[in-house]
Protein backbone atom coordinates (compact mmCIF):
# COMPACT_ATOMS: atom_id res chain seq x y z
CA UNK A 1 101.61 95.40 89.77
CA UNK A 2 102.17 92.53 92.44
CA UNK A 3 102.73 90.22 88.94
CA UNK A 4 104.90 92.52 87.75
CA UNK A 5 106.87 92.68 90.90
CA UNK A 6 107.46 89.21 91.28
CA UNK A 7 108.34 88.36 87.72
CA UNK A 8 111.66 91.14 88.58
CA UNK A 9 112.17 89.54 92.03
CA UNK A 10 111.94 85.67 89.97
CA UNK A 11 114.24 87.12 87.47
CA UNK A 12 117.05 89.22 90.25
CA UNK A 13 116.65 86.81 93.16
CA UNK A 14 117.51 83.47 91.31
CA UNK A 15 120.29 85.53 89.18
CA UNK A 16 121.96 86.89 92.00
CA UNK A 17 123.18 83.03 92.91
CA UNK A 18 124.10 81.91 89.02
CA UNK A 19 126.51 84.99 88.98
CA UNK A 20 128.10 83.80 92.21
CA UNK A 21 128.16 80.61 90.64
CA UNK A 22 129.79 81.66 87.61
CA UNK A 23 132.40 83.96 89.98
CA UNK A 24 133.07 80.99 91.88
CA UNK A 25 133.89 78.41 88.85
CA UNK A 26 134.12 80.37 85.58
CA UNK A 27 131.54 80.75 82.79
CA UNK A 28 131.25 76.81 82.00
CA UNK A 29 127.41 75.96 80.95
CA UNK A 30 128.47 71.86 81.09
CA UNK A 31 129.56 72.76 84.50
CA UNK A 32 126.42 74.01 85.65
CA UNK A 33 124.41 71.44 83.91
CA UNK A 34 126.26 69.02 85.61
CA UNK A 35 126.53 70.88 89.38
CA UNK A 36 122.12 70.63 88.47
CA UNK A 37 122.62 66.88 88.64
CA UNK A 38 124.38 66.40 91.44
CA UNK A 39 122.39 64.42 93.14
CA UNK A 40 118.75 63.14 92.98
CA UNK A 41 117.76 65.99 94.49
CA UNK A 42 118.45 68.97 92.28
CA UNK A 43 117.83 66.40 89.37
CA UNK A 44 114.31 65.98 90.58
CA UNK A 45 113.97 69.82 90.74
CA UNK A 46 115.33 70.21 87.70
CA UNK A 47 112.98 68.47 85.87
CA UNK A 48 109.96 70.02 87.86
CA UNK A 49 111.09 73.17 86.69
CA UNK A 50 111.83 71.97 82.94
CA UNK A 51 107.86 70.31 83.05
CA UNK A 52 106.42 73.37 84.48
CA UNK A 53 108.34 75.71 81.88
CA UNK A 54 106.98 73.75 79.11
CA UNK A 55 103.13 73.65 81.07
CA UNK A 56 103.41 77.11 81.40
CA UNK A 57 104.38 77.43 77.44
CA UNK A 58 101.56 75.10 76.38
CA UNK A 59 99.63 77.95 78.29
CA UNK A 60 100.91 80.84 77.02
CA UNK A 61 100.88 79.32 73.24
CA UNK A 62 96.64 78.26 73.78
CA UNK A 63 95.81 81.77 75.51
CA UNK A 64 97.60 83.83 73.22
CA UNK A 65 95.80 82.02 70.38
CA UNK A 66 92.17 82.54 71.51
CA UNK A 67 92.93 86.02 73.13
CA UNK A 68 95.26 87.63 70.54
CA UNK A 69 97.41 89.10 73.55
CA UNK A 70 100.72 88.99 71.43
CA UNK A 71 102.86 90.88 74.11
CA UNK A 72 102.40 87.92 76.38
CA UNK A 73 104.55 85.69 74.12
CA UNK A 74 107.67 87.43 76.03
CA UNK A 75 107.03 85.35 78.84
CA UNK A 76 108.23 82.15 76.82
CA UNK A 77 111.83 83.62 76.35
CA UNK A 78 111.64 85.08 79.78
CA UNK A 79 111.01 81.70 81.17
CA UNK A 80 113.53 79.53 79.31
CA UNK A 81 115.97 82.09 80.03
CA UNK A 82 115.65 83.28 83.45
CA UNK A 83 113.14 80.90 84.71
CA UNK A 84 109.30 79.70 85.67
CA UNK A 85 110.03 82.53 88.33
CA UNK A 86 109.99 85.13 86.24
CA UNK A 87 107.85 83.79 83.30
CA UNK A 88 105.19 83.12 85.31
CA UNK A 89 104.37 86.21 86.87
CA UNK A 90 105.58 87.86 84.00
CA UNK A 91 102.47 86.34 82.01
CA UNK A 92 99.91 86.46 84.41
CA UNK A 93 100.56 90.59 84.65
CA UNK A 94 100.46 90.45 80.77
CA UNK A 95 97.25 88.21 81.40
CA UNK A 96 95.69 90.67 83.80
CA UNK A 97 95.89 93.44 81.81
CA UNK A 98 93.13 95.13 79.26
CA UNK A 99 93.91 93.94 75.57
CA UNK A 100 93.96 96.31 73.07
């Protein structure tokens, strides 16, 4: 359950400041894309977090394939969408639990 918890705290927590963003300068995606490249900085975590995401998808793709655990494929979508935050502990509770 501590999985589970953290995948809803990776996916509220990290929302919480892209909705002030978007309250703050309008529903723009360039504009985001661009405010993540600011600087060397958030371009460098940027692209740690775009590696991991597809790491973590190589992962998901290999485990699911060997251990037939088909509801952990919602963890890709989770983690291109929300984030590694969520998708992460989002798959390892799908990954701790009995398969079927």
């Amino acid at each position: 359950m501590v999985y589970l918890g953290l995948a809803v705290w990776g996916a509220i927590h990290p929302m919480s400041w892209f909705v002030r963003w978007f309250l703050e300068n309008g529903i723009d995606l360039a504009d985001l894309i661009d405010a993540w490249h600011v600087n060397a900085a958030t371009s460098g975590l940027v692209w740690d977090l775009t590696i991991s995401a597809i790491a973590l998808t190589v992962w998901i793709l290999a485990e699911v394939a060997v251990r037939r655990n088909w509801a952990a494929l919602w963890a890709i979508p989770a983690t291109f969408c929300i984030g590694v935050s969520c998708g992460l502990p989002l798959y390892l509770w799908f990954r701790s639990r009995p398969i079927d």
